[in-house]
C-alpha atoms as a PDB file:
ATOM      1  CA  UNK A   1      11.957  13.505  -3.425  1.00  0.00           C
ATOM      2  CA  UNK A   2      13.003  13.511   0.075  1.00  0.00           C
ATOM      3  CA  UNK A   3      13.454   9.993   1.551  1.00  0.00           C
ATOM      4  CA  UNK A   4      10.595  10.039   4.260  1.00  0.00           C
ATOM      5  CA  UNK A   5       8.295  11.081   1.496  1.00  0.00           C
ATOM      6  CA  UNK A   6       9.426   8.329  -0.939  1.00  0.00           C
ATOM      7  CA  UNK A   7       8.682   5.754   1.832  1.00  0.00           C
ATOM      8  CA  UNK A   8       4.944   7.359   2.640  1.00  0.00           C
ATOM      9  CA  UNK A   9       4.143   7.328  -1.254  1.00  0.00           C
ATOM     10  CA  UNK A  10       5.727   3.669  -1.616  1.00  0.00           C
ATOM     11  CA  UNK A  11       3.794   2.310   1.286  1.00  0.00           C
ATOM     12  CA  UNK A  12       0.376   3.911   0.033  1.00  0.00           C
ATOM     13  CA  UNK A  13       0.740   2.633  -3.295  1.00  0.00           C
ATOM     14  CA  UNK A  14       1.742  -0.858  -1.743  1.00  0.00           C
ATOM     15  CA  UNK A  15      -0.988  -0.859   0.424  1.00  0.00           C
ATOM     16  CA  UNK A  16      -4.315  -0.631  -2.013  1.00  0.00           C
ATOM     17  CA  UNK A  17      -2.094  -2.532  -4.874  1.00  0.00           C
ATOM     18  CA  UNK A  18      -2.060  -5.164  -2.124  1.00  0.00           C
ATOM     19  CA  UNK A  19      -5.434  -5.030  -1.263  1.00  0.00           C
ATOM     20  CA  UNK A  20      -7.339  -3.798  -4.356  1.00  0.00           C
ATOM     21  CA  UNK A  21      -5.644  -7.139  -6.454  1.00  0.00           C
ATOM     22  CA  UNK A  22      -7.766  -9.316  -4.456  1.00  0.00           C
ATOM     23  CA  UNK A  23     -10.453  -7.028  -3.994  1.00  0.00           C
ATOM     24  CA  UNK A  24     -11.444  -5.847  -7.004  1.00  0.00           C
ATOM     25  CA  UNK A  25     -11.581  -9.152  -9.114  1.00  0.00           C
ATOM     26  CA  UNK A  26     -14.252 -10.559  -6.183  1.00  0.00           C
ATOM     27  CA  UNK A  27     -16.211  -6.977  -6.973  1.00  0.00           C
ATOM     28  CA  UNK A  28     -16.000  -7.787 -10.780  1.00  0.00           C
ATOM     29  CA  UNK A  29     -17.021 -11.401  -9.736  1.00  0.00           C
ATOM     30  CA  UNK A  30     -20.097 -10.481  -7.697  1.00  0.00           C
ATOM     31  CA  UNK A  31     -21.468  -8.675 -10.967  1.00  0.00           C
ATOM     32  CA  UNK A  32     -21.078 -11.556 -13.190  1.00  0.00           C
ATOM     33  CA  UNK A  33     -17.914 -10.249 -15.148  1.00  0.00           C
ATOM     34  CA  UNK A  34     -15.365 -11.953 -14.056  1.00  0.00           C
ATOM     35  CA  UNK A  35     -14.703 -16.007 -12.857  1.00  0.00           C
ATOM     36  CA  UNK A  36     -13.494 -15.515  -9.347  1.00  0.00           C
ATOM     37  CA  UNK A  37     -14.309 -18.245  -6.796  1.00  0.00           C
ATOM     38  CA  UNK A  38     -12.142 -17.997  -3.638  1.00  0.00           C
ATOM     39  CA  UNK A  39     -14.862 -17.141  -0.753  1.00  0.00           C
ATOM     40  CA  UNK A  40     -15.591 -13.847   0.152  1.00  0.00           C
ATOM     41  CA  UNK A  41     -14.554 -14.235   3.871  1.00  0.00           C
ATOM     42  CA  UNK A  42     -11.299 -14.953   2.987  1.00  0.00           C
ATOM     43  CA  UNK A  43     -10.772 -12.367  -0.116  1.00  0.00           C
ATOM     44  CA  UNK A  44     -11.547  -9.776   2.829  1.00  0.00           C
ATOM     45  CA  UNK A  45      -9.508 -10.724   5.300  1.00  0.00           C
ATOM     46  CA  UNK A  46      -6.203 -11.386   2.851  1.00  0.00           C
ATOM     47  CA  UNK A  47      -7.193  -7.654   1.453  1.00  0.00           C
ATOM     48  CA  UNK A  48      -7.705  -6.319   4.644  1.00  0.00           C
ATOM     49  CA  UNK A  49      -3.524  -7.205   5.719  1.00  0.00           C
ATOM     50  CA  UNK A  50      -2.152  -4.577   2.921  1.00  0.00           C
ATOM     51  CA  UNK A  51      -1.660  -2.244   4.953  1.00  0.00           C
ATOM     52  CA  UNK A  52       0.729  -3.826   7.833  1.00  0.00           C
ATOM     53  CA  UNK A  53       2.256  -6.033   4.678  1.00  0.00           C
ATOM     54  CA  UNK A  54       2.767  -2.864   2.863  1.00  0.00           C
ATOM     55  CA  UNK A  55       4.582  -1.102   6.079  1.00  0.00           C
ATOM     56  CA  UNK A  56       6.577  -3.884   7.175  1.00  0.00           C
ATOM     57  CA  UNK A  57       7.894  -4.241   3.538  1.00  0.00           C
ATOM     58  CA  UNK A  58       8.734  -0.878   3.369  1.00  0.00           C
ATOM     59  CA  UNK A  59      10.492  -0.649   6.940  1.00  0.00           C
ATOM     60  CA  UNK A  60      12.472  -3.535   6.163  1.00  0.00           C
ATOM     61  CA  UNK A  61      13.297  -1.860   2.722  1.00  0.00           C
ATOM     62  CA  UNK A  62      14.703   0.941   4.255  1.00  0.00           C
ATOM     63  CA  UNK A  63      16.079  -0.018   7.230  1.00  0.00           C
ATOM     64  CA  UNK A  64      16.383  -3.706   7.408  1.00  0.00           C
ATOM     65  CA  UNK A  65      15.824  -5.870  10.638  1.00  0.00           C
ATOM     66  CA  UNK A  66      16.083  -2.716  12.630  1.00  0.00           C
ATOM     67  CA  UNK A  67      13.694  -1.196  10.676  1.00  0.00           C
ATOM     68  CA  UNK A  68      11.160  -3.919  11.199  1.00  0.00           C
ATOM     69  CA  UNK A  69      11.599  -3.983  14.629  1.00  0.00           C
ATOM     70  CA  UNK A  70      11.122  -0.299  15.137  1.00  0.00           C
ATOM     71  CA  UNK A  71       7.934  -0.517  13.604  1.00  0.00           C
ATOM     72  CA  UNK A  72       6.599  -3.051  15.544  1.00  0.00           C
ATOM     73  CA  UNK A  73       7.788  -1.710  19.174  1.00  0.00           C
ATOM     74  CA  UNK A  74       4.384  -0.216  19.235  1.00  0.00           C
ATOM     75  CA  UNK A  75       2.930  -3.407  20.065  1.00  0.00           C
ATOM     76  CA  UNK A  76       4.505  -4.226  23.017  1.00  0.00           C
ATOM     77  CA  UNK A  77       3.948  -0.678  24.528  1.00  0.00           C
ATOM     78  CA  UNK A  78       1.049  -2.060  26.464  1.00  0.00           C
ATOM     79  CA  UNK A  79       1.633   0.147  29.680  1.00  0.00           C
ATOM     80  CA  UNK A  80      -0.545   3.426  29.752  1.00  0.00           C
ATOM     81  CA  UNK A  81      -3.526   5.358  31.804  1.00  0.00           C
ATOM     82  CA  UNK A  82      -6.369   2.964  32.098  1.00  0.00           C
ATOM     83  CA  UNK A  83      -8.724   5.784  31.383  1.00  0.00           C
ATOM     84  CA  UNK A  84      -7.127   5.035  27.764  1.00  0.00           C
ATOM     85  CA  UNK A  85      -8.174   1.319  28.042  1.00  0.00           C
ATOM     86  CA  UNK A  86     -11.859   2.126  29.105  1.00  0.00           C
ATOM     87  CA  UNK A  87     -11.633   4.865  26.093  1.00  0.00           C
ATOM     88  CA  UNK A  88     -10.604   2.247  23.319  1.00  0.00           C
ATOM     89  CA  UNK A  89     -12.866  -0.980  24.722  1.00  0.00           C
ATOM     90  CA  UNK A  90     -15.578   0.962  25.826  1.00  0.00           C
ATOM     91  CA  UNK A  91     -15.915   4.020  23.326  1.00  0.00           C
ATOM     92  CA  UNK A  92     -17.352   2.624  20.694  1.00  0.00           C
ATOM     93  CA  UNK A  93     -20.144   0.360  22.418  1.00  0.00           C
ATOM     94  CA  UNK A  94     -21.110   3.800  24.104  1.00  0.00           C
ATOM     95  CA  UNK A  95     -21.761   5.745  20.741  1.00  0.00           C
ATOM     96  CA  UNK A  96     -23.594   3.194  19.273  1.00  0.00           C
ATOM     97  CA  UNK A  97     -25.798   2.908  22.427  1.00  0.00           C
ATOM     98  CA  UNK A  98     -26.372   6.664  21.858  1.00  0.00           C
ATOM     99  CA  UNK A  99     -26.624   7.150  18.326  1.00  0.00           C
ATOM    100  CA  UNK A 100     -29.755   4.680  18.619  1.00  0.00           C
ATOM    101  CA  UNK A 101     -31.259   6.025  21.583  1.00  0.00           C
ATOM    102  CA  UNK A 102     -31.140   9.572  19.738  1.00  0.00           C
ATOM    103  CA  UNK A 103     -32.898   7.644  16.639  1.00  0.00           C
ATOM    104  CA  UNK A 104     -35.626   6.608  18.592  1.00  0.00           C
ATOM    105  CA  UNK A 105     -36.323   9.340  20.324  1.00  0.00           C
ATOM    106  CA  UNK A 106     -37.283  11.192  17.186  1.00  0.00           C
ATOM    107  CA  UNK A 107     -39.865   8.233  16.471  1.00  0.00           C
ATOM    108  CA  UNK A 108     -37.612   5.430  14.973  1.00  0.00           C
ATOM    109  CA  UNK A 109     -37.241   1.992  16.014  1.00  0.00           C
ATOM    110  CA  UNK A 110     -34.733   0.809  17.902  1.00  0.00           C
ATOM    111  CA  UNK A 111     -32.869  -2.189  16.710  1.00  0.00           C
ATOM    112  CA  UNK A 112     -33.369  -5.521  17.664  1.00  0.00           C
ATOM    113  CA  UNK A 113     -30.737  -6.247  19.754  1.00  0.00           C
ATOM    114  CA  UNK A 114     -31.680  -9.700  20.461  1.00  0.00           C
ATOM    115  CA  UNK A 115     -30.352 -10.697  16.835  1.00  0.00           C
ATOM    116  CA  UNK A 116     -27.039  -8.861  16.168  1.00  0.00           C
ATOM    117  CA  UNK A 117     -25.253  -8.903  12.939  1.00  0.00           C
ATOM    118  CA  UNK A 118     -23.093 -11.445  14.301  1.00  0.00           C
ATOM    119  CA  UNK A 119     -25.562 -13.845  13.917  1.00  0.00           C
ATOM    120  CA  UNK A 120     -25.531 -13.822  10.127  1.00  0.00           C
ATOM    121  CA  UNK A 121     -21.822 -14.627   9.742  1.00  0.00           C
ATOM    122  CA  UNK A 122     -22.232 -16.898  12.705  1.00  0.00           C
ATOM    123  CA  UNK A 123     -25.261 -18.866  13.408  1.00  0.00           C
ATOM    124  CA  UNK A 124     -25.388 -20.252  16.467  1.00  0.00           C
ATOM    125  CA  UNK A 125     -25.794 -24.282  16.909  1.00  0.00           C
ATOM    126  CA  UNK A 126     -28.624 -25.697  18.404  1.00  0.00           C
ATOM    127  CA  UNK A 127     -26.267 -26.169  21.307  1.00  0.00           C
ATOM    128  CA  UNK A 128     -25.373 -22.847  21.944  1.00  0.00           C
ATOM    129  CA  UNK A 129     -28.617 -21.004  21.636  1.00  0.00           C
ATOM    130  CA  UNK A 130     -28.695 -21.295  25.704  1.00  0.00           C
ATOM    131  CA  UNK A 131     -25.859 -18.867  25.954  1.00  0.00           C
ATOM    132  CA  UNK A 132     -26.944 -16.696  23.027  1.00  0.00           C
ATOM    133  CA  UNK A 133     -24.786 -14.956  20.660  1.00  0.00           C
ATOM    134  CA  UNK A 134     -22.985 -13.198  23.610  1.00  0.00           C
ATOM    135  CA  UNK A 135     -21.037 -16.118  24.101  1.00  0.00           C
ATOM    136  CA  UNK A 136     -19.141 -15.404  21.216  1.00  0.00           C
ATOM    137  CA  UNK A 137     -18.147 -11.844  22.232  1.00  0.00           C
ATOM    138  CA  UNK A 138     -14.299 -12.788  23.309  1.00  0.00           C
ATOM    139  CA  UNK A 139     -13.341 -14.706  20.526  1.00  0.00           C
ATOM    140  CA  UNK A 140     -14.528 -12.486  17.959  1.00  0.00           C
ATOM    141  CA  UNK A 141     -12.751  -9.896  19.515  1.00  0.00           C
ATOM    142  CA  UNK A 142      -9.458 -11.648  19.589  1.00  0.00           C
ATOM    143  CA  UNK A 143     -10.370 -12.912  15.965  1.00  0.00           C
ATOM    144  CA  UNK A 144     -10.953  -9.249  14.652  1.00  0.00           C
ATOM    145  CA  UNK A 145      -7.327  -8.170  16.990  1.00  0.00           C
ATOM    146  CA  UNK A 146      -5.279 -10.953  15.833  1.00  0.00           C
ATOM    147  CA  UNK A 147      -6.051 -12.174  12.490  1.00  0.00           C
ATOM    148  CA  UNK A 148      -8.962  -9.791  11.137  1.00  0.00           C
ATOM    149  CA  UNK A 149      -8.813  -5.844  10.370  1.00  0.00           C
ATOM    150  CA  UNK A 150      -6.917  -4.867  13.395  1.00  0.00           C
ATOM    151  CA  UNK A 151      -3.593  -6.229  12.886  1.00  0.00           C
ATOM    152  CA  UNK A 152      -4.347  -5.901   8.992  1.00  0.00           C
ATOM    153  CA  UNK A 153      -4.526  -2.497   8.819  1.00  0.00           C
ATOM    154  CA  UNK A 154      -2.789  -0.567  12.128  1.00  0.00           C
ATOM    155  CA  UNK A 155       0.889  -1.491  11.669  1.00  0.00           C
ATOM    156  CA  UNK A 156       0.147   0.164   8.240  1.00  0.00           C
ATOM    157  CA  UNK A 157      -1.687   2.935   9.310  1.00  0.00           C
ATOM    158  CA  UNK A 158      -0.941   3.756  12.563  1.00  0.00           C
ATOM    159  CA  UNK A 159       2.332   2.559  12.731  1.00  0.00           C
ATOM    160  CA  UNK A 160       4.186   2.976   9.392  1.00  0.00           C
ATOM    161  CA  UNK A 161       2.377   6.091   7.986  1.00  0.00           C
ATOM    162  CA  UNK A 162       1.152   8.717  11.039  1.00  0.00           C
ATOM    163  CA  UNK A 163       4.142   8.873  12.577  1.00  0.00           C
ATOM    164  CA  UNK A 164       5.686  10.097   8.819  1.00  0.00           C
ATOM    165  CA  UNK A 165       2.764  12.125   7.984  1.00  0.00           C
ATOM    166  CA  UNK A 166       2.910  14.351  11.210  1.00  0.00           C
ATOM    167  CA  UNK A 167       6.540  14.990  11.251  1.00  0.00           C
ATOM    168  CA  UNK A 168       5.291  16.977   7.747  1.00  0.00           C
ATOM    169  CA  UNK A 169       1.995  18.870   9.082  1.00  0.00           C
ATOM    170  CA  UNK A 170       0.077  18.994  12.153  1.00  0.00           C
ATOM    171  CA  UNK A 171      -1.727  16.126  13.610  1.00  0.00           C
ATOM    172  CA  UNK A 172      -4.997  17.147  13.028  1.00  0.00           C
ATOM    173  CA  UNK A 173      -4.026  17.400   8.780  1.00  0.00           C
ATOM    174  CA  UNK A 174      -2.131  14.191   9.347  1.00  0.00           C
ATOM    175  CA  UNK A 175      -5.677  12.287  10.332  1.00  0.00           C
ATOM    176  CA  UNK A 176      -7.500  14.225   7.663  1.00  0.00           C
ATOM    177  CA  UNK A 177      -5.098  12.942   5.303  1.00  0.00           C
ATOM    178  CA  UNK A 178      -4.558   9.498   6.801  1.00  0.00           C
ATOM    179  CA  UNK A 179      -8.243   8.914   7.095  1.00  0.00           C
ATOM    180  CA  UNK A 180      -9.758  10.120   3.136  1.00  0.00           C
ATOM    181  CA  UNK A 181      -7.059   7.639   2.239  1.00  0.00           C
ATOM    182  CA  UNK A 182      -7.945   4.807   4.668  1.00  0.00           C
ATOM    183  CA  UNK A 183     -11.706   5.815   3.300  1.00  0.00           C
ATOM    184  CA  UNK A 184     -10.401   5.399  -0.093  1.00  0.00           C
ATOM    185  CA  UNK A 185      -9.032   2.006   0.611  1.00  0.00           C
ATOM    186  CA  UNK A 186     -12.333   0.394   0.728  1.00  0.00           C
ATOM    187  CA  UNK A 187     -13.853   1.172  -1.917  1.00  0.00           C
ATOM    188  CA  UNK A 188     -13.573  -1.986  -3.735  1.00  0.00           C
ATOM    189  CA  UNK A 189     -15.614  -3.355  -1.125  1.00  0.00           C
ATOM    190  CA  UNK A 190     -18.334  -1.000  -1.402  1.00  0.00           C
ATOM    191  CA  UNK A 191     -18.950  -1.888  -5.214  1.00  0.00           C
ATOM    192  CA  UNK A 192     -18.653  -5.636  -4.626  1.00  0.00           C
ATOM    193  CA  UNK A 193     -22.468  -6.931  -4.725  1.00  0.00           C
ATOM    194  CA  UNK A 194     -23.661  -8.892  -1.350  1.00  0.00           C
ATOM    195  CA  UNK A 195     -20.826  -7.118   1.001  1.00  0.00           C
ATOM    196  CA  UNK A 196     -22.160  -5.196   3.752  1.00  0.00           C
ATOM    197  CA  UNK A 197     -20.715  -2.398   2.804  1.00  0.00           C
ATOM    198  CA  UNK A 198     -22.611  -2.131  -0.523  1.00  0.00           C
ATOM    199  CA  UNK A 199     -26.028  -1.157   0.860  1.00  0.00           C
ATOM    200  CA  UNK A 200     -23.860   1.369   2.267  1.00  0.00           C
ATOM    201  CA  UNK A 201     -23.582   5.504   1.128  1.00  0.00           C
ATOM    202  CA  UNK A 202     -20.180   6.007   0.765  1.00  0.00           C
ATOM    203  CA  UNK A 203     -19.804   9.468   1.480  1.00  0.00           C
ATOM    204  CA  UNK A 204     -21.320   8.793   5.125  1.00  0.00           C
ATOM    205  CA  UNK A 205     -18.601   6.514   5.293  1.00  0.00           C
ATOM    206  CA  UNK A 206     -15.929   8.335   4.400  1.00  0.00           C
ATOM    207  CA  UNK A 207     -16.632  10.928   7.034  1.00  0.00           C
ATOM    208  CA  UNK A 208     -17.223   8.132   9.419  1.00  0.00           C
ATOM    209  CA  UNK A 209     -13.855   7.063   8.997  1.00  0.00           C
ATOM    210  CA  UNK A 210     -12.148  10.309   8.793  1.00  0.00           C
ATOM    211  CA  UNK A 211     -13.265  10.913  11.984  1.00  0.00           C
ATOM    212  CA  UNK A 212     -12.067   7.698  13.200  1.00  0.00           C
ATOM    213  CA  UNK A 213      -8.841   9.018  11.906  1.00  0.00           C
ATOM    214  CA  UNK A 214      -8.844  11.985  14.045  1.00  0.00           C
ATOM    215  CA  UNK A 215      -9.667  10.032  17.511  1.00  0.00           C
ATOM    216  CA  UNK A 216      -7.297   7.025  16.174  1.00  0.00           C
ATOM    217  CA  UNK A 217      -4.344  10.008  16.004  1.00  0.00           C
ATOM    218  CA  UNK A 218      -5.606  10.926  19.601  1.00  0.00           C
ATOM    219  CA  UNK A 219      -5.317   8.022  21.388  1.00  0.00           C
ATOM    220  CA  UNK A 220      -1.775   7.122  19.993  1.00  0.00           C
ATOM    221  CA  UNK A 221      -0.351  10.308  20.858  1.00  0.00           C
ATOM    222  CA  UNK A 222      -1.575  10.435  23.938  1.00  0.00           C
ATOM    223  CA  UNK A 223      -0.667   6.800  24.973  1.00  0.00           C
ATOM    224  CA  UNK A 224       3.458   7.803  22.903  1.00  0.00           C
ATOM    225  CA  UNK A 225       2.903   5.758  19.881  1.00  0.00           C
ATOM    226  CA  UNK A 226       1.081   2.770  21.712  1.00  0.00           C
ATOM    227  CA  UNK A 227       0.231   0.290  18.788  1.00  0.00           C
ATOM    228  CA  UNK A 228      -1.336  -1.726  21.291  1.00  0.00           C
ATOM    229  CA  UNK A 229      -4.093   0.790  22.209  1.00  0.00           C
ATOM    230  CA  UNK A 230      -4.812   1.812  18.400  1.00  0.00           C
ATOM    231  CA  UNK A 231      -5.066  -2.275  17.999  1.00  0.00           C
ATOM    232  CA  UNK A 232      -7.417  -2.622  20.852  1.00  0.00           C
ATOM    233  CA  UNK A 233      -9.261   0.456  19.445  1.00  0.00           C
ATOM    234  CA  UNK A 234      -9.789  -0.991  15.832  1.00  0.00           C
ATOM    235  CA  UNK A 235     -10.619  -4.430  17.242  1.00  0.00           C
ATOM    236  CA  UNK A 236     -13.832  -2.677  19.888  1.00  0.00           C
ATOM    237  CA  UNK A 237     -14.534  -0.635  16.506  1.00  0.00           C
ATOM    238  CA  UNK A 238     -14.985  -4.167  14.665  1.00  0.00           C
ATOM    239  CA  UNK A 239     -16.409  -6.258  17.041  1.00  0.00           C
ATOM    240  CA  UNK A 240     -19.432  -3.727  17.981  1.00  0.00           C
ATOM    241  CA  UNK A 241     -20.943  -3.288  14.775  1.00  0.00           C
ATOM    242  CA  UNK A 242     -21.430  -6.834  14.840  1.00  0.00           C
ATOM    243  CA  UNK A 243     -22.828  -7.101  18.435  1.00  0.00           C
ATOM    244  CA  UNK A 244     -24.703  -3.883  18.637  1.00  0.00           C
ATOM    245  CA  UNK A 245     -26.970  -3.403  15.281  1.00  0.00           C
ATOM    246  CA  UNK A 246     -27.875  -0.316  15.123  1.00  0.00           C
ATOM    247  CA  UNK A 247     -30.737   1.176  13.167  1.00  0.00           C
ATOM    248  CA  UNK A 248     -29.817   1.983   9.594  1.00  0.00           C
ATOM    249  CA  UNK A 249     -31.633   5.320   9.751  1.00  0.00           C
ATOM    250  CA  UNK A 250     -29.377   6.218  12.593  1.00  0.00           C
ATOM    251  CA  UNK A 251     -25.943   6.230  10.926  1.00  0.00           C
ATOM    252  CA  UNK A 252     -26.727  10.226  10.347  1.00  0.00           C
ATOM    253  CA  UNK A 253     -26.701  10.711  14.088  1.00  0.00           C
ATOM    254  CA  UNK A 254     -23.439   8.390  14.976  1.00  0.00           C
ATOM    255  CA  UNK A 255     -21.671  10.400  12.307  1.00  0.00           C
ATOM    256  CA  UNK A 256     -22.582  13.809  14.504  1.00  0.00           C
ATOM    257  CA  UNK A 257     -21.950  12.532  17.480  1.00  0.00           C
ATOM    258  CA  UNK A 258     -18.819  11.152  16.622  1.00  0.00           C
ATOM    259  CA  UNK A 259     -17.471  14.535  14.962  1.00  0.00           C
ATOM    260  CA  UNK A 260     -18.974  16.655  17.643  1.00  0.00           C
ATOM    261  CA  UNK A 261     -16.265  14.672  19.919  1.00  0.00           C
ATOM    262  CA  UNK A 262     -13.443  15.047  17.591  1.00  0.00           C
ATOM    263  CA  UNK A 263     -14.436  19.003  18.208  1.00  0.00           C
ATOM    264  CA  UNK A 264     -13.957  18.652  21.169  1.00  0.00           C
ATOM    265  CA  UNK A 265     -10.881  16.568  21.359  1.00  0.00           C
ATOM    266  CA  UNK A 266      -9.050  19.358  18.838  1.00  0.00           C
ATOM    267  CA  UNK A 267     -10.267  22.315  21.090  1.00  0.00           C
ATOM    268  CA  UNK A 268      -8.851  20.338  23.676  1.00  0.00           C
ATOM    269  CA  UNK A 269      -5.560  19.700  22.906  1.00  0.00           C
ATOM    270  CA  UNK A 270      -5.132  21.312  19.616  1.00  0.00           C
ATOM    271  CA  UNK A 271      -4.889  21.047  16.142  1.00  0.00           C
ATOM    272  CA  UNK A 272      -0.954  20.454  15.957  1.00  0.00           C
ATOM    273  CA  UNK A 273      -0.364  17.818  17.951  1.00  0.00           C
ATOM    274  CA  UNK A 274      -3.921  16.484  19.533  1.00  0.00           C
ATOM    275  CA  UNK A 275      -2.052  15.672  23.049  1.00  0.00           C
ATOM    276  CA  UNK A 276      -0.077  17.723  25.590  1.00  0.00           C
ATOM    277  CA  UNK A 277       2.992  15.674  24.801  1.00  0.00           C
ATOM    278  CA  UNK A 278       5.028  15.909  21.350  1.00  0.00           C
ATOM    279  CA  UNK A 279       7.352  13.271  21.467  1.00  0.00           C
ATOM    280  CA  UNK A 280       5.361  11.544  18.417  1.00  0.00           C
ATOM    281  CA  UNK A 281       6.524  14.242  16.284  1.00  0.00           C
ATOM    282  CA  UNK A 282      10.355  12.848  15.615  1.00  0.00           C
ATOM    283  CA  UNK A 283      11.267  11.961  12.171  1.00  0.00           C
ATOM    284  CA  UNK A 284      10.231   8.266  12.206  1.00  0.00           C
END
């Protein structure tokens, strides 16, 4: 087995050993089977850093300091088109905006807006309830880029295994790939009892996510292997399904909408490389 491939299949491995050890014992917990009392808040969120554990282990494995460092360059590449920045903060605000306006104008209720989902993980004190749960909007979203699912998961992803995975097939069968197995990932938290994610179909999530995968591949190709945009991507992703509820019901319509732009994006730009540059494509 070639070296590069070695590396993808150690990472992957890494990563949901990393995260399922914690994750799976809190799922066996919430059904009574298991004695497991760390909180459930912070079982996620050490779960949810396999991924850029798993990577940075493996880079350093490999390649040392130097290959440490080469994986987190990304980061720092903070200098792109700020039609990208508007794309990655605004993006998904937009489609959820749409995906319920859709819903209701085929008869459904729109959501209340006034109570977003933040507001069960947060409530707000009595002293706060003058600025209302919008208040909160910045430092969740530095929470969710600096110590929640962001940087928990796109060093790993993003960084560590795209890169590998399209310097062996096209972009658009990188993403595919990348994002069944980033679907995959969570499933511990779909069969733990009281998570959000329970109440959830998996299947629609799994094509949620692999489509994330697609316009995640986009938008660091396009920006040459920005870590920083895919970051600020993941962290907008995160912090608006807890400030925009949307209407259960609707998740049907979010999932077309959101494919019917990765069409677009691969007619665009095409299948092997999603972007009109292909400097991504060196052997990482």
């Amino acid at each position: 087995m070639k070296s590069g491939m070695s590396s993808l299949v150690a990472f992957f491995v890494l990563a949901f050993a990393f995260s399922w050890s914690v994750w799976i014992p809190a799922a066996l917990s919430s059904h009574g089977w298991i004695s497991f009392s760390f909180p459930s808040a912070i079982v996620g969120l050490i779960g949810a850093f396999g991924p850029t554990l798993s990577g940075m282990a493996v880079s350093f494995y490999r390649r040392g300091k130097s290959g440490l460092g080469r994986l987190l360059t990304g980061i720092r590449m903070w200098r792109f088109e700020a039609k990208w920045y508007f794309f990655v903060l605004l993006w998904p605000a937009l489609l959820s905006l749409a995906a319920s306006y859709i819903y209701s104008t085929f008869g459904g209720s729109l959501p209340n807006f006034n109570s977003p989902p933040i507001l069960d993980l947060y409530p707000l004190p009595p002293e706060a309830e003058g600025i209302g749960p919008w208040g909160l909007l910045p430092f969740i979203y530095l929470q969710n880029l600096l110590i929640g699912s962001a940087m928990g998961e796109e060093i790993g992803w993003r960084g560590f295994a795209l890169p590998r995975l399209q310097s062996r097939m096209s972009a658009l069968s990188a993403s595919l790939v990348l994002g069944v197995l980033w679907g995959m990932w969570h499933l511990p938290l779909y069969l733990t009892e009281g998570h959000p994610l329970s109440d959830l179909f998996f299947g629609w999530t799994l094509l949620n996510i692999t489509a994330d995968s697609v316009l995640f591949t986009w938008v660091f190709n396009k920006t040459q292997g920005s870590l920083f945009a895919v970051l600020l991507f993941h962290a907008s992703i995160a912090t608006t399904g807890l400030f925009l509820a949307t209407a259960d019901e609707s998740i049907v319509i979010s999932i077309a909408l959101k494919w019917l732009i990765v069409s677009v994006v691969v007619l665009k730009t095409g299948a092997a490389t999603l972007s009109s540059q292909v400097g991504h494509r060196r052997n990482p």
